[in-house]
Structures are given as C-alpha cells and as structure tokens.
PDB file of N, CA and C in Angstrom:
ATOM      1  N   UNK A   1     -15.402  39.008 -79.443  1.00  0.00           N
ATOM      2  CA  UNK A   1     -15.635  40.357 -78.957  1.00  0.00           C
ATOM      3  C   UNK A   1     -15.707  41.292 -80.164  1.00  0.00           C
ATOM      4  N   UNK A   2     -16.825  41.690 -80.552  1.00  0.00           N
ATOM      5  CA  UNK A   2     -17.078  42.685 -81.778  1.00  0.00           C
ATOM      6  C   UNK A   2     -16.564  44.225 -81.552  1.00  0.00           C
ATOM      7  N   UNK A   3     -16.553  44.164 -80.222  1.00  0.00           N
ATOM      8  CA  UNK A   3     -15.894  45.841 -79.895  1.00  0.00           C
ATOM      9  C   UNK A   3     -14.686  46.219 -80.700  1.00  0.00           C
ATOM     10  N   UNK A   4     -14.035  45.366 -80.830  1.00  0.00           N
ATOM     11  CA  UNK A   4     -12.147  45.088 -81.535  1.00  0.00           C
ATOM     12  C   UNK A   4     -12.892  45.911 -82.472  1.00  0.00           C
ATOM     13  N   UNK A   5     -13.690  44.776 -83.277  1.00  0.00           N
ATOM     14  CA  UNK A   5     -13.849  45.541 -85.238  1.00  0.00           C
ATOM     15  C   UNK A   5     -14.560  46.721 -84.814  1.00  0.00           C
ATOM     16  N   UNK A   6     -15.000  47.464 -83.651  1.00  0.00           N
ATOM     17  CA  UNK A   6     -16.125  48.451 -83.496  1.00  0.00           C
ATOM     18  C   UNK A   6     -14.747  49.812 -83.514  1.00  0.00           C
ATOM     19  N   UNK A   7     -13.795  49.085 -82.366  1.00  0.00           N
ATOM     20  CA  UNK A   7     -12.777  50.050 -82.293  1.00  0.00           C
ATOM     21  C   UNK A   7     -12.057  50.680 -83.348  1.00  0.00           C
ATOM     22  N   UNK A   8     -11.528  49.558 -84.172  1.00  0.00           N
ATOM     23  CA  UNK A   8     -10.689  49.868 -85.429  1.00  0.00           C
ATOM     24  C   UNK A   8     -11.534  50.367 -86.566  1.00  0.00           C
ATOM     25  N   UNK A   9     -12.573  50.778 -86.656  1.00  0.00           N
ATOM     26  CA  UNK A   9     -13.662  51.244 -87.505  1.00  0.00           C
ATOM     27  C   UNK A   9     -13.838  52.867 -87.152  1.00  0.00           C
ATOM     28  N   UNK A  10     -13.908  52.680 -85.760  1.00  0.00           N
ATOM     29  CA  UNK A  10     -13.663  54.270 -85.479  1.00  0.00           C
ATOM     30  C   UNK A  10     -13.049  54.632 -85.416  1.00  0.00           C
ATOM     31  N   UNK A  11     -11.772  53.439 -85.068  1.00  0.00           N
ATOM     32  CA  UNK A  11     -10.529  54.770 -85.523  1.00  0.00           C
ATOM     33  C   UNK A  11     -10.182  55.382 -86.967  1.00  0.00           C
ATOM     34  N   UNK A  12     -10.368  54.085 -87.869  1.00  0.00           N
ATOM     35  CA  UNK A  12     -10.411  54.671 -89.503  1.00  0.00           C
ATOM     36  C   UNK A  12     -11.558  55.858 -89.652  1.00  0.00           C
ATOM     37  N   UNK A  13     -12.537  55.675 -89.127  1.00  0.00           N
ATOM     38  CA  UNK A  13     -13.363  57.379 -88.945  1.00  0.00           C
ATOM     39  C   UNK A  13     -12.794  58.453 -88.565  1.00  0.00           C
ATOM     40  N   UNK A  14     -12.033  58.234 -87.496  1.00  0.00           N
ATOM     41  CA  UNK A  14     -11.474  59.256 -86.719  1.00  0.00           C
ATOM     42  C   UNK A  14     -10.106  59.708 -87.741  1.00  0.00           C
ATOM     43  N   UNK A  15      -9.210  58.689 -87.996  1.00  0.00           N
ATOM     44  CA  UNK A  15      -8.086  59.001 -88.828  1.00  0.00           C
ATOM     45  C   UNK A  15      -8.268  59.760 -90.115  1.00  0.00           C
ATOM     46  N   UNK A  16      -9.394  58.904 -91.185  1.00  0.00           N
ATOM     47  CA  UNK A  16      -9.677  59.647 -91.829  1.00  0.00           C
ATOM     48  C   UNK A  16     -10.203  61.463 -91.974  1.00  0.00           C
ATOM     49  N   UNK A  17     -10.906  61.389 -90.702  1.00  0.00           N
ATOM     50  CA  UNK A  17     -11.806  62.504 -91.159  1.00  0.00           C
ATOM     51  C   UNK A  17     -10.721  63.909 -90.255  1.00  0.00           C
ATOM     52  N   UNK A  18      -9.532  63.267 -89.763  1.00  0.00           N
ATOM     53  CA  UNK A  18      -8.394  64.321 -89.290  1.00  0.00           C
ATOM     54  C   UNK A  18      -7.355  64.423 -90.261  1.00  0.00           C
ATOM     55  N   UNK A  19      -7.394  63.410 -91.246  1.00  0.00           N
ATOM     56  CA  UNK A  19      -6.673  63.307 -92.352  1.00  0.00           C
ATOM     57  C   UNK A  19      -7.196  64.722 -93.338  1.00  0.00           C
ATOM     58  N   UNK A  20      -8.490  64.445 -93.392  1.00  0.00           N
ATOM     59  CA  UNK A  20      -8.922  65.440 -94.243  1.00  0.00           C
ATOM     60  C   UNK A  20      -9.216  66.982 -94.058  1.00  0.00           C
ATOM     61  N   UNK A  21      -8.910  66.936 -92.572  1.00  0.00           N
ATOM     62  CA  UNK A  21      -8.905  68.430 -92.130  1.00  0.00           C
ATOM     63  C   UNK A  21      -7.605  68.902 -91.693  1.00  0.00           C
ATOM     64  N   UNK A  22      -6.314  68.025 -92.166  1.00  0.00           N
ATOM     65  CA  UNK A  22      -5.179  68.589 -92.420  1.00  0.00           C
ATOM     66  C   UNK A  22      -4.448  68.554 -91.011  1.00  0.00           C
ATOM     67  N   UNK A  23      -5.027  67.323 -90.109  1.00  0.00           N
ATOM     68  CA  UNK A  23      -4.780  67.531 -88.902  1.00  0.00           C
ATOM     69  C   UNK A  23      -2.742  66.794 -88.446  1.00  0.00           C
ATOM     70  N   UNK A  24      -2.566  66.608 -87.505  1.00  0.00           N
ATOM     71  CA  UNK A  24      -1.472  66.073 -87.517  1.00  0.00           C
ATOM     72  C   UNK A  24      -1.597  65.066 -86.094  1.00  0.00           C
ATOM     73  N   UNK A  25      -2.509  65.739 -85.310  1.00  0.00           N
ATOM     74  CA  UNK A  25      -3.024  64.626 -84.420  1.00  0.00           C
ATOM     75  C   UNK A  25      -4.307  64.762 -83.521  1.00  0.00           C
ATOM     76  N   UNK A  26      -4.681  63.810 -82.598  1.00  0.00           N
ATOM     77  CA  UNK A  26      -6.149  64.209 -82.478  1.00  0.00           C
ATOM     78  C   UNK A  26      -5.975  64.180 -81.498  1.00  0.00           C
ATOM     79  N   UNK A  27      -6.578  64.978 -80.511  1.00  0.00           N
ATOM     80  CA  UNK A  27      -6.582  65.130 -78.989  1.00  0.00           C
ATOM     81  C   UNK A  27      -7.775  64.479 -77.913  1.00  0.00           C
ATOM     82  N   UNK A  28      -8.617  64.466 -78.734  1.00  0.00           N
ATOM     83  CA  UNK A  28     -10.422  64.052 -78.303  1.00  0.00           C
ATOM     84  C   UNK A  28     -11.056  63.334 -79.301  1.00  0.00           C
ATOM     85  N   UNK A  29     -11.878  62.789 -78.721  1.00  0.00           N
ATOM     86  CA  UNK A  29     -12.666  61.858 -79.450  1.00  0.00           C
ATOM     87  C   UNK A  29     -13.978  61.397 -78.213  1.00  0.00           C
ATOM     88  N   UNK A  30     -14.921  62.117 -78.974  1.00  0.00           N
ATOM     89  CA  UNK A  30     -16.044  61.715 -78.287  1.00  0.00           C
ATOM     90  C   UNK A  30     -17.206  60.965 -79.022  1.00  0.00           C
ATOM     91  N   UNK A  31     -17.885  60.077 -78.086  1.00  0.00           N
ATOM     92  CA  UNK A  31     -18.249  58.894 -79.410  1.00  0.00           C
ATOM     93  C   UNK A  31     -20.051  58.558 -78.419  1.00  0.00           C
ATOM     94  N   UNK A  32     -21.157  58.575 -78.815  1.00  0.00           N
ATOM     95  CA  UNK A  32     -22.539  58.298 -78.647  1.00  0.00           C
ATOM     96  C   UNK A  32     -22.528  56.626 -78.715  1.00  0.00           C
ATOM     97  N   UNK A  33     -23.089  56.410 -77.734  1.00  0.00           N
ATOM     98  CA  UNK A  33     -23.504  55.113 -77.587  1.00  0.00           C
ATOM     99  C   UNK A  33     -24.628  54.463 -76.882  1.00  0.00           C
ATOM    100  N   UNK A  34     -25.519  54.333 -77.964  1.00  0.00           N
ATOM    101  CA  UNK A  34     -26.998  53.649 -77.131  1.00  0.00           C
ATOM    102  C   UNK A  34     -27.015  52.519 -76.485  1.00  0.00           C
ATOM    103  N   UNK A  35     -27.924  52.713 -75.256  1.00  0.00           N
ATOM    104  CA  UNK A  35     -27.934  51.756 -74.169  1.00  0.00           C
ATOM    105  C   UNK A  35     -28.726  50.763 -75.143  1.00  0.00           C
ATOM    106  N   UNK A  36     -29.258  50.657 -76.101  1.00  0.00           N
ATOM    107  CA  UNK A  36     -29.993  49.597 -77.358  1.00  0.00           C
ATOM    108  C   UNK A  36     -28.970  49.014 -77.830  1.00  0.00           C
ATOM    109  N   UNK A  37     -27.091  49.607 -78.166  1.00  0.00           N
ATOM    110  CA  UNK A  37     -26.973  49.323 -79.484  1.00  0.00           C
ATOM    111  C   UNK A  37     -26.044  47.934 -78.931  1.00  0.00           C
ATOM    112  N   UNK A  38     -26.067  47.034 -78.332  1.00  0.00           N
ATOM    113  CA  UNK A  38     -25.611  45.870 -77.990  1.00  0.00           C
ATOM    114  C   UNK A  38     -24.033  45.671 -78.135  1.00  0.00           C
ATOM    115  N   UNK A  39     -23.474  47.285 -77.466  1.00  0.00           N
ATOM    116  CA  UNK A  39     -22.491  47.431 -77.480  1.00  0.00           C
ATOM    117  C   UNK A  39     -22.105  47.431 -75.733  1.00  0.00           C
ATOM    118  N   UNK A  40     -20.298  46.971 -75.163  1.00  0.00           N
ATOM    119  CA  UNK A  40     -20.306  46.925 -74.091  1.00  0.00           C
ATOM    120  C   UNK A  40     -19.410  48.294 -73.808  1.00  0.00           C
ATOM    121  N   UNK A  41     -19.659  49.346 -73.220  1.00  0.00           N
ATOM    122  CA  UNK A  41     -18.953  50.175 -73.358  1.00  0.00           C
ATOM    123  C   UNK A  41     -17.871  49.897 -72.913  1.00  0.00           C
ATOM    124  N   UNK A  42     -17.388  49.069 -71.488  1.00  0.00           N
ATOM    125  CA  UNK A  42     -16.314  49.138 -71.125  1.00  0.00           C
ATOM    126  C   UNK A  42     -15.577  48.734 -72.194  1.00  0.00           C
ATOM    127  N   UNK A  43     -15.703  47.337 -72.411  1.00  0.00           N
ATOM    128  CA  UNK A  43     -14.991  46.918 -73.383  1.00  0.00           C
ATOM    129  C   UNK A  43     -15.161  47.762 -74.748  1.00  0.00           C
ATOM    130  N   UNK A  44     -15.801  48.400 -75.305  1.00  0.00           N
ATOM    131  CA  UNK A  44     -14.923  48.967 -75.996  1.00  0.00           C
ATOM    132  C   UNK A  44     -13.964  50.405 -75.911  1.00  0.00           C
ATOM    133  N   UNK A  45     -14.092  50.924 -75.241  1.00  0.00           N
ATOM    134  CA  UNK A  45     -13.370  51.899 -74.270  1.00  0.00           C
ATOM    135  C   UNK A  45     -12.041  50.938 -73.890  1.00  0.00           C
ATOM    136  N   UNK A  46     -11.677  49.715 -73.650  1.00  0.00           N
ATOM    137  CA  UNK A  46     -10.533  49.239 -73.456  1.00  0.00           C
ATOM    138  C   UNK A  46     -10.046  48.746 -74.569  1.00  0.00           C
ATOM    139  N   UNK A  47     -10.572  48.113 -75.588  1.00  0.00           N
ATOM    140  CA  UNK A  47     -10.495  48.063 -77.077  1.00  0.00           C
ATOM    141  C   UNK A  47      -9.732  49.209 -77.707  1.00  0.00           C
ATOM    142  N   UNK A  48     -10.616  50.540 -77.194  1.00  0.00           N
ATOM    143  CA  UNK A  48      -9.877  51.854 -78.137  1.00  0.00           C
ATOM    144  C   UNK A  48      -8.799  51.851 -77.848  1.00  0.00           C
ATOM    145  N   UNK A  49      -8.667  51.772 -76.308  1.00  0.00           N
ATOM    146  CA  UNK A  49      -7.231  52.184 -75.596  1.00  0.00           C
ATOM    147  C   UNK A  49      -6.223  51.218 -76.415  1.00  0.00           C
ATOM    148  N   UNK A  50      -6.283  49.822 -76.684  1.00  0.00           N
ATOM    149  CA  UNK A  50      -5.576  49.332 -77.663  1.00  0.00           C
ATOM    150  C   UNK A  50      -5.401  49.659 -78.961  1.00  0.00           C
ATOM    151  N   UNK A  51      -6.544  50.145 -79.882  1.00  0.00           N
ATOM    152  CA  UNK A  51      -6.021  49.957 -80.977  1.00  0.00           C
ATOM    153  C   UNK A  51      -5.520  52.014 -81.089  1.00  0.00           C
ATOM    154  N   UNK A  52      -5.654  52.678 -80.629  1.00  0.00           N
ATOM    155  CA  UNK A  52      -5.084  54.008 -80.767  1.00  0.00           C
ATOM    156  C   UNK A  52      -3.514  54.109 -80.725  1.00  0.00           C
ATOM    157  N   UNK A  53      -2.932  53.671 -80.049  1.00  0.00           N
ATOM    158  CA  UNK A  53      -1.456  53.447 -80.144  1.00  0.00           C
ATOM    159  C   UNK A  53      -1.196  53.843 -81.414  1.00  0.00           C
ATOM    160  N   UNK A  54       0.431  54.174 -82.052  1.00  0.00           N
ATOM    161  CA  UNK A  54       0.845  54.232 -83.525  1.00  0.00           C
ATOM    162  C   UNK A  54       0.178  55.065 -84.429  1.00  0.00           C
ATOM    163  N   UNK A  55      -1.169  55.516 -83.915  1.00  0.00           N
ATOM    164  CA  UNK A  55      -2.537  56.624 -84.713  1.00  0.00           C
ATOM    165  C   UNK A  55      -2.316  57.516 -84.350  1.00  0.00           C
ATOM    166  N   UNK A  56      -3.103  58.409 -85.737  1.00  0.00           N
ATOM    167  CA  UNK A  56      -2.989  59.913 -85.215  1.00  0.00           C
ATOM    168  C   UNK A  56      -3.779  60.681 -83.897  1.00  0.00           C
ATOM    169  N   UNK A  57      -4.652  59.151 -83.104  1.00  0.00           N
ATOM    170  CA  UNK A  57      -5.181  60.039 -81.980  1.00  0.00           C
ATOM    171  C   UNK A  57      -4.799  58.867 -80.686  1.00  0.00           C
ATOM    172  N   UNK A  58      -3.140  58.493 -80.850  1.00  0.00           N
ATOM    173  CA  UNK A  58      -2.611  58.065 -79.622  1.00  0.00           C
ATOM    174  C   UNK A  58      -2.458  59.415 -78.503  1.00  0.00           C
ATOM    175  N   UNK A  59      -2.846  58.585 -77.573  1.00  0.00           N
ATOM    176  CA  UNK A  59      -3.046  59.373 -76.657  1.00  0.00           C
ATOM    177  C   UNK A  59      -4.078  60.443 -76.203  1.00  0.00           C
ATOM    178  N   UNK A  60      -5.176  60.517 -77.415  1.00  0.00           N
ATOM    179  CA  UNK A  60      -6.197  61.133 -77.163  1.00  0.00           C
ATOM    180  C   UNK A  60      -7.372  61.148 -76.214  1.00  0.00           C
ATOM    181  N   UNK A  61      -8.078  61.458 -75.189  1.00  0.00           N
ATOM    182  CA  UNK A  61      -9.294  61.468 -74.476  1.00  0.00           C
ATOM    183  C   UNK A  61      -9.852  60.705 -74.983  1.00  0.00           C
ATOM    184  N   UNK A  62     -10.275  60.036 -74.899  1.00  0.00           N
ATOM    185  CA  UNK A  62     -11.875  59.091 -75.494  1.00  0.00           C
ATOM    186  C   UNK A  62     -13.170  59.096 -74.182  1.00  0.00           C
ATOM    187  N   UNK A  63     -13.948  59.771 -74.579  1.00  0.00           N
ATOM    188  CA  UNK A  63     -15.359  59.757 -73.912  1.00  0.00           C
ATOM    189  C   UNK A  63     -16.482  59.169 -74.434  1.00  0.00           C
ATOM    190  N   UNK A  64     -17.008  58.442 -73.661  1.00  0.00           N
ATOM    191  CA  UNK A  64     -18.089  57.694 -74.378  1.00  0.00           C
ATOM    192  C   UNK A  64     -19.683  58.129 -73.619  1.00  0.00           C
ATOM    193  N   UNK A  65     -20.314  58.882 -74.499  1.00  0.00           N
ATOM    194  CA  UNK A  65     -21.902  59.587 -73.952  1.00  0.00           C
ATOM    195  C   UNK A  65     -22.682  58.255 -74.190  1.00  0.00           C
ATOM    196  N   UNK A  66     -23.506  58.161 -73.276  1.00  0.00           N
ATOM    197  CA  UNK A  66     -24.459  56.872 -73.096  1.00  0.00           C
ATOM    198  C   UNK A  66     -25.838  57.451 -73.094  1.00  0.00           C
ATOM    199  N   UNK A  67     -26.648  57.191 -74.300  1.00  0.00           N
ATOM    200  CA  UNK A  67     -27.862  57.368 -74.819  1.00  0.00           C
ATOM    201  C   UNK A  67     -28.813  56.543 -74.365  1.00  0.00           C
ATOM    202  N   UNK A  68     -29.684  56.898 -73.579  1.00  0.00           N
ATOM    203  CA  UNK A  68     -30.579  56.293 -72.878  1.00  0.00           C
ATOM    204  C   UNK A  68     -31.216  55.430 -73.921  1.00  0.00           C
ATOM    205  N   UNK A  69     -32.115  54.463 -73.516  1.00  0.00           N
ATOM    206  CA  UNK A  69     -33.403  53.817 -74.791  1.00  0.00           C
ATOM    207  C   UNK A  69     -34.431  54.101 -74.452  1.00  0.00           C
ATOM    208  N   UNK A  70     -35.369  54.656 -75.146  1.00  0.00           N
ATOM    209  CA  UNK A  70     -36.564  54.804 -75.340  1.00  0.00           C
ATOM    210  C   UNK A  70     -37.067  54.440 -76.940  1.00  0.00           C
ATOM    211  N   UNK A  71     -38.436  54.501 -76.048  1.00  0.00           N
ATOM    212  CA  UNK A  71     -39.151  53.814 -76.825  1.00  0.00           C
ATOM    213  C   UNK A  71     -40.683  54.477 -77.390  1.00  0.00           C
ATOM    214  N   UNK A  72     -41.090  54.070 -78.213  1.00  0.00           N
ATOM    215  CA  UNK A  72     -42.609  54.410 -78.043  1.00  0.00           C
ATOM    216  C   UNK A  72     -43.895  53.243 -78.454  1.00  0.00           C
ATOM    217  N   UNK A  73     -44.926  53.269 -77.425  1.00  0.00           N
ATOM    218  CA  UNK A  73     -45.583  51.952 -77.418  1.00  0.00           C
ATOM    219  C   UNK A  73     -46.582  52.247 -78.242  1.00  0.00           C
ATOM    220  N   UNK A  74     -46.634  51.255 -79.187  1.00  0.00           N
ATOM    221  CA  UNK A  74     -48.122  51.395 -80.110  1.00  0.00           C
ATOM    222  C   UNK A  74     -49.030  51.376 -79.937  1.00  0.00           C
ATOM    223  N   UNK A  75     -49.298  50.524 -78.397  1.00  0.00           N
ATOM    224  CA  UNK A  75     -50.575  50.595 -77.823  1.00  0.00           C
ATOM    225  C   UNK A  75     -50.838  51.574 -77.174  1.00  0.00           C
ATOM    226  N   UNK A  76     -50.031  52.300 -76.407  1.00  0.00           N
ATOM    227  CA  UNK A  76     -50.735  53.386 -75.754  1.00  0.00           C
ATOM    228  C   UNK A  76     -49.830  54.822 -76.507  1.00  0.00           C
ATOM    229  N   UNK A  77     -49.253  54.726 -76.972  1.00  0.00           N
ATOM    230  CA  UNK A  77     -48.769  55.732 -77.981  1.00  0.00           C
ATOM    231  C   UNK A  77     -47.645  56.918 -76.699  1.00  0.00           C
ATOM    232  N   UNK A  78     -47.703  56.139 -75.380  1.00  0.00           N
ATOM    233  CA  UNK A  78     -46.829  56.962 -75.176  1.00  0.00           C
ATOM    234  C   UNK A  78     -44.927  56.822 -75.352  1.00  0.00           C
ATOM    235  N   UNK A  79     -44.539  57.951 -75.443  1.00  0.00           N
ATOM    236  CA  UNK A  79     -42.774  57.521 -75.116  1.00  0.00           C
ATOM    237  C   UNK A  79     -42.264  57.639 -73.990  1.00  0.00           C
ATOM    238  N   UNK A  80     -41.588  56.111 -73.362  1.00  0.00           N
ATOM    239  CA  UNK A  80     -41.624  55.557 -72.175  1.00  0.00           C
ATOM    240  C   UNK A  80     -39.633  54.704 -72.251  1.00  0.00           C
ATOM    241  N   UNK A  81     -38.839  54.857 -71.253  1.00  0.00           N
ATOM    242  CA  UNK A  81     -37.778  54.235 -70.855  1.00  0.00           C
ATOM    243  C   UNK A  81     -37.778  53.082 -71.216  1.00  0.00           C
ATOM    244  N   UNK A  82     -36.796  52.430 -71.909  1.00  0.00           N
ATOM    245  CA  UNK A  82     -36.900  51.451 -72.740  1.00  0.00           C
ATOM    246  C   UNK A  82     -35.683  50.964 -72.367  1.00  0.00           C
ATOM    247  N   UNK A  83     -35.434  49.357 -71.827  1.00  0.00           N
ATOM    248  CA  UNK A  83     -34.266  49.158 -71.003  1.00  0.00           C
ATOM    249  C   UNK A  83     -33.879  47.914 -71.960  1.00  0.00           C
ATOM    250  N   UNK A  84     -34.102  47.072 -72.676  1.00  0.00           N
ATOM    251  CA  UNK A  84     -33.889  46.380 -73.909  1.00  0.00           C
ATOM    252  C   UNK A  84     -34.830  45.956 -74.991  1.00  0.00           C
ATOM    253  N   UNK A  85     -34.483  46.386 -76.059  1.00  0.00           N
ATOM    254  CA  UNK A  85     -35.397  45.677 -77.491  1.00  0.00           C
ATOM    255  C   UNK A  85     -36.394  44.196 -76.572  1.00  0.00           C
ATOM    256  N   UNK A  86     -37.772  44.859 -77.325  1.00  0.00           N
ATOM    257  CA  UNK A  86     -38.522  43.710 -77.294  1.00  0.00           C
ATOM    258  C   UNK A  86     -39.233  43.906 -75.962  1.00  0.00           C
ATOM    259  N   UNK A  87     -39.114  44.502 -74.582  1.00  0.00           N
ATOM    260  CA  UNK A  87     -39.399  44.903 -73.456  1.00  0.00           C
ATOM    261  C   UNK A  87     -40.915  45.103 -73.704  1.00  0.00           C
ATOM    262  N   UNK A  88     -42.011  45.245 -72.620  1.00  0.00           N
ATOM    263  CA  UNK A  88     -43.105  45.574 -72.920  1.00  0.00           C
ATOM    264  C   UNK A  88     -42.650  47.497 -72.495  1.00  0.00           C
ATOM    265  N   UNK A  89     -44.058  47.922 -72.576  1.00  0.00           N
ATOM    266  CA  UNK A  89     -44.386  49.137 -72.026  1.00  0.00           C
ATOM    267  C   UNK A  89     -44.520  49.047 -70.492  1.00  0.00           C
ATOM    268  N   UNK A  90     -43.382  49.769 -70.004  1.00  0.00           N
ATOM    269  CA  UNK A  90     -43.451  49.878 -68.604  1.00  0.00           C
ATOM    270  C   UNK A  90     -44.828  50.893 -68.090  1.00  0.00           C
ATOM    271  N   UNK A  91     -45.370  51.645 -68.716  1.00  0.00           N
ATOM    272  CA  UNK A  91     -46.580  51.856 -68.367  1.00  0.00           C
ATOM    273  C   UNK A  91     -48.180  51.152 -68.759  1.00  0.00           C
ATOM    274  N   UNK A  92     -48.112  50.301 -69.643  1.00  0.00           N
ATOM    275  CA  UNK A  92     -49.268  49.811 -69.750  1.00  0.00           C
ATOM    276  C   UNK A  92     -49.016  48.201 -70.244  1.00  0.00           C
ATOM    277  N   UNK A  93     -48.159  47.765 -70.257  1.00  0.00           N
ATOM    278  CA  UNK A  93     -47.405  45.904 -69.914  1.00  0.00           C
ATOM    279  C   UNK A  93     -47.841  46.260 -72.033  1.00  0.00           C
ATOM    280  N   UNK A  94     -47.638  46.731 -72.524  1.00  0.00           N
ATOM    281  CA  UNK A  94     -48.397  46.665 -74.314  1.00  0.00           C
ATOM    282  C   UNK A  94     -46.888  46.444 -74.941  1.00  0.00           C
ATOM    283  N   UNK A  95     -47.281  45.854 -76.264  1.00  0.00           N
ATOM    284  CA  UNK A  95     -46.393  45.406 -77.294  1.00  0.00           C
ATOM    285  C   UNK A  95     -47.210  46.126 -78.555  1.00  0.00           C
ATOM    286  N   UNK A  96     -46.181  46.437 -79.662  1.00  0.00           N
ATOM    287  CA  UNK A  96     -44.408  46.803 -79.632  1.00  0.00           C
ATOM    288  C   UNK A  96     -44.549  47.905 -78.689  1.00  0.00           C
ATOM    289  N   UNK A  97     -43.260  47.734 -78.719  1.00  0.00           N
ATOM    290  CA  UNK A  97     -42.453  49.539 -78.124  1.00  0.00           C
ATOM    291  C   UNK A  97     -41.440  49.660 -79.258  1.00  0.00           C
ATOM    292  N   UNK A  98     -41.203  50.662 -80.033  1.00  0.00           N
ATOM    293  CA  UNK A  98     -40.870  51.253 -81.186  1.00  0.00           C
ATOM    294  C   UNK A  98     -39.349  52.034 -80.698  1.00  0.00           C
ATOM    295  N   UNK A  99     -38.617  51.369 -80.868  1.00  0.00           N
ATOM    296  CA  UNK A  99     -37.357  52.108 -80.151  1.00  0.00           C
ATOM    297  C   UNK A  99     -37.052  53.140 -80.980  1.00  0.00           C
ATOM    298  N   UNK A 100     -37.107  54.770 -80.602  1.00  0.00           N
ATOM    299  CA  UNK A 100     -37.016  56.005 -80.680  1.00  0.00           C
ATOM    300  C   UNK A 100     -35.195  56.666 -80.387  1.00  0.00           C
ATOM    301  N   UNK A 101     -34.854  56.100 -79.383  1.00  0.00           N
ATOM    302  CA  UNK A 101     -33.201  56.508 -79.300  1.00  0.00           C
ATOM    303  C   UNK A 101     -32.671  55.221 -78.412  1.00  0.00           C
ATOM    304  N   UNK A 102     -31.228  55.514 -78.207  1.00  0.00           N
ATOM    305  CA  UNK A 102     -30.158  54.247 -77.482  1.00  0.00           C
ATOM    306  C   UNK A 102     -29.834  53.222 -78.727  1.00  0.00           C
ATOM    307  N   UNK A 103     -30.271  53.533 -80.059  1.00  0.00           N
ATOM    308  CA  UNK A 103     -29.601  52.160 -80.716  1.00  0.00           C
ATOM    309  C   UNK A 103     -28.016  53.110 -81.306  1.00  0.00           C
ATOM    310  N   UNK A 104     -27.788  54.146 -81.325  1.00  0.00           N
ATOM    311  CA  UNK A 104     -26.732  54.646 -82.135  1.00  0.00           C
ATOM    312  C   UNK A 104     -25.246  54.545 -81.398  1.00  0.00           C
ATOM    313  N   UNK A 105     -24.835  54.527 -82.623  1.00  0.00           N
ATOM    314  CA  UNK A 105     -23.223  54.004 -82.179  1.00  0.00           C
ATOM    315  C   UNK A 105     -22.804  55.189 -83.022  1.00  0.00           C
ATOM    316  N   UNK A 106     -21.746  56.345 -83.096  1.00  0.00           N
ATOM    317  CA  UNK A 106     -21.532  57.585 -83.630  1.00  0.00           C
ATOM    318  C   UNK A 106     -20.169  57.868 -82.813  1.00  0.00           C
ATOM    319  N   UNK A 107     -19.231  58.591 -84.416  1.00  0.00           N
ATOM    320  CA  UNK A 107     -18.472  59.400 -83.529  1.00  0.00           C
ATOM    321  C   UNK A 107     -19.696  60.783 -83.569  1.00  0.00           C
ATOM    322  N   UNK A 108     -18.980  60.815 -82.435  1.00  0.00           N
ATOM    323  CA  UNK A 108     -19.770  62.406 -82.402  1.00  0.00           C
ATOM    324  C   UNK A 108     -19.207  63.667 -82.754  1.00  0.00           C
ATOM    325  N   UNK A 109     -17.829  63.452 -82.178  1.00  0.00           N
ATOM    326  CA  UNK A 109     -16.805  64.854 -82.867  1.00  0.00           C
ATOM    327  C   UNK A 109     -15.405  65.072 -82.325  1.00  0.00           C
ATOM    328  N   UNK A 110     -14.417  64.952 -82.803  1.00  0.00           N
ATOM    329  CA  UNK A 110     -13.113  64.820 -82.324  1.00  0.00           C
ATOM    330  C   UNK A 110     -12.170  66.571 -82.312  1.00  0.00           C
ATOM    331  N   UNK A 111     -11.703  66.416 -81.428  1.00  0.00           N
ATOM    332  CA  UNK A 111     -10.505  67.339 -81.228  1.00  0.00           C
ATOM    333  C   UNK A 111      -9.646  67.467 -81.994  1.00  0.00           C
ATOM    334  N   UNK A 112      -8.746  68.299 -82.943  1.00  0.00           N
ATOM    335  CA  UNK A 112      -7.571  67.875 -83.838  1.00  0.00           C
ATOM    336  C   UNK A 112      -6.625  69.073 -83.248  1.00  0.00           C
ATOM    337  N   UNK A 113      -5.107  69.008 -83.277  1.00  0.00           N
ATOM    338  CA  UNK A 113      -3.996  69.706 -83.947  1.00  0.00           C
ATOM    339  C   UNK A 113      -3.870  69.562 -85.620  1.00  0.00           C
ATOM    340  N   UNK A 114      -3.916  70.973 -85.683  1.00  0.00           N
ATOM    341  CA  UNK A 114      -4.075  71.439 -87.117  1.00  0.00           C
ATOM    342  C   UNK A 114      -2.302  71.337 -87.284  1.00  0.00           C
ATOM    343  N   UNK A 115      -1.536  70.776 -88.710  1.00  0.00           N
ATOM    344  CA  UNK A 115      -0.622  71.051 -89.396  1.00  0.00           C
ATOM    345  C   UNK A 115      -0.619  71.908 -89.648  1.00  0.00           C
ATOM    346  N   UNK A 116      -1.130  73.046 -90.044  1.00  0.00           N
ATOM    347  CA  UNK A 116      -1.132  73.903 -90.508  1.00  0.00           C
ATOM    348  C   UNK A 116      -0.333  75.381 -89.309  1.00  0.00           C
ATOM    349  N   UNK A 117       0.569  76.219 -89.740  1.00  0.00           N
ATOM    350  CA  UNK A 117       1.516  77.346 -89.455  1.00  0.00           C
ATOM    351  C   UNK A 117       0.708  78.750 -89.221  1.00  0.00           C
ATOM    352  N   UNK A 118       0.233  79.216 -88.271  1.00  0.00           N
ATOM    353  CA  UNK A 118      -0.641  80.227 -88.477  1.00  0.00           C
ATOM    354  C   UNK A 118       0.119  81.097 -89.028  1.00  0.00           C
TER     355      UNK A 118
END
C-alpha cells in the first residue's frame, strides 16, 4: 500500500512548512487529489488518520478535493472527461488523449495555531 509512504510525506510537508511559520499546531489540512493520480483516497485518508497521531497536526481536519481527469485528444483537439490514462476520446473513439488535470497529488494549504503571543 503506497498511501503509508504518500501519508508520511505529507505529513513531513505539512510539519515542516508549520514548523517554519512558527506554528505550534495544525488544525486543517487540505490536500488535491487527481482522479489520474493512482492514488486510493480512502485509503489514504485512513493512512493519514494513522500516521498524524504524536504530530503537530494530530487531530487536525483532513479533506481531500478530488480533481476530475481530463484530457485533451489529439485527434480531434477537443478537452473531454478523462476517466483513466490511456482511455480513448469519449467523443470521437481517437488516440492520445493528453491528460490536462486529475494527475496531482498536492497539499493544498493547511490551517496553523501560531506560537506566537499577540
């Protein structure tokens, strides 16, 4: 299950980049995930829920936005719903289709408590 190393990767994203904004813990975490990128969301959404524990964003929200796939076909040049790599053109049966969005895997942007004393 690659989600594990997918999880603990974002959390070192997430840790780090609250590390560096002086945070003390993270409340949210929202994360992009293309219906391309041969990721399973549940599982990794149950993955996070494991490895967040003991981190600075135990207990945080985790939302996962699901990025459609599209595509665009070389043969007919239009951009058309793209439901896995390699698929023809659902409007004209043509090869390639040029996948345009759904492959990204991203945090997108997390919530923090600031350390900091106003």
């Amino acid at each position: 299950m690659h989600e594990m190393a997918l999880a603990d990767s974002i959390l070192n994203i997430v840790e780090d980049t609250a590390r560096q904004q002086g945070a003390v813990r993270v409340t949210e975490v929202r994360l992009e995930i293309g219906e391309l990128a041969n990721v399973e969301s549940a599982a990794l959404q149950f993955c996070l829920e494991a490895a967040l524990p003991g981190s600075l964003a135990e207990g945080a929200r985790v939302e996962l936005l699901i990025i459609p796939g599209r595509g665009q076909c070389l043969e007919c040049g239009e951009i058309v719903p793209l439901a896995a790599l390699y698929d023809p053109c659902p409007r004209c049966n043509g090869y390639p289709v040029r996948p345009v969005s759904g492959q990204e895997l991203r945090v997108k942007d997390i919530v923090v408590e600031s350390g900091e004393n106003p």
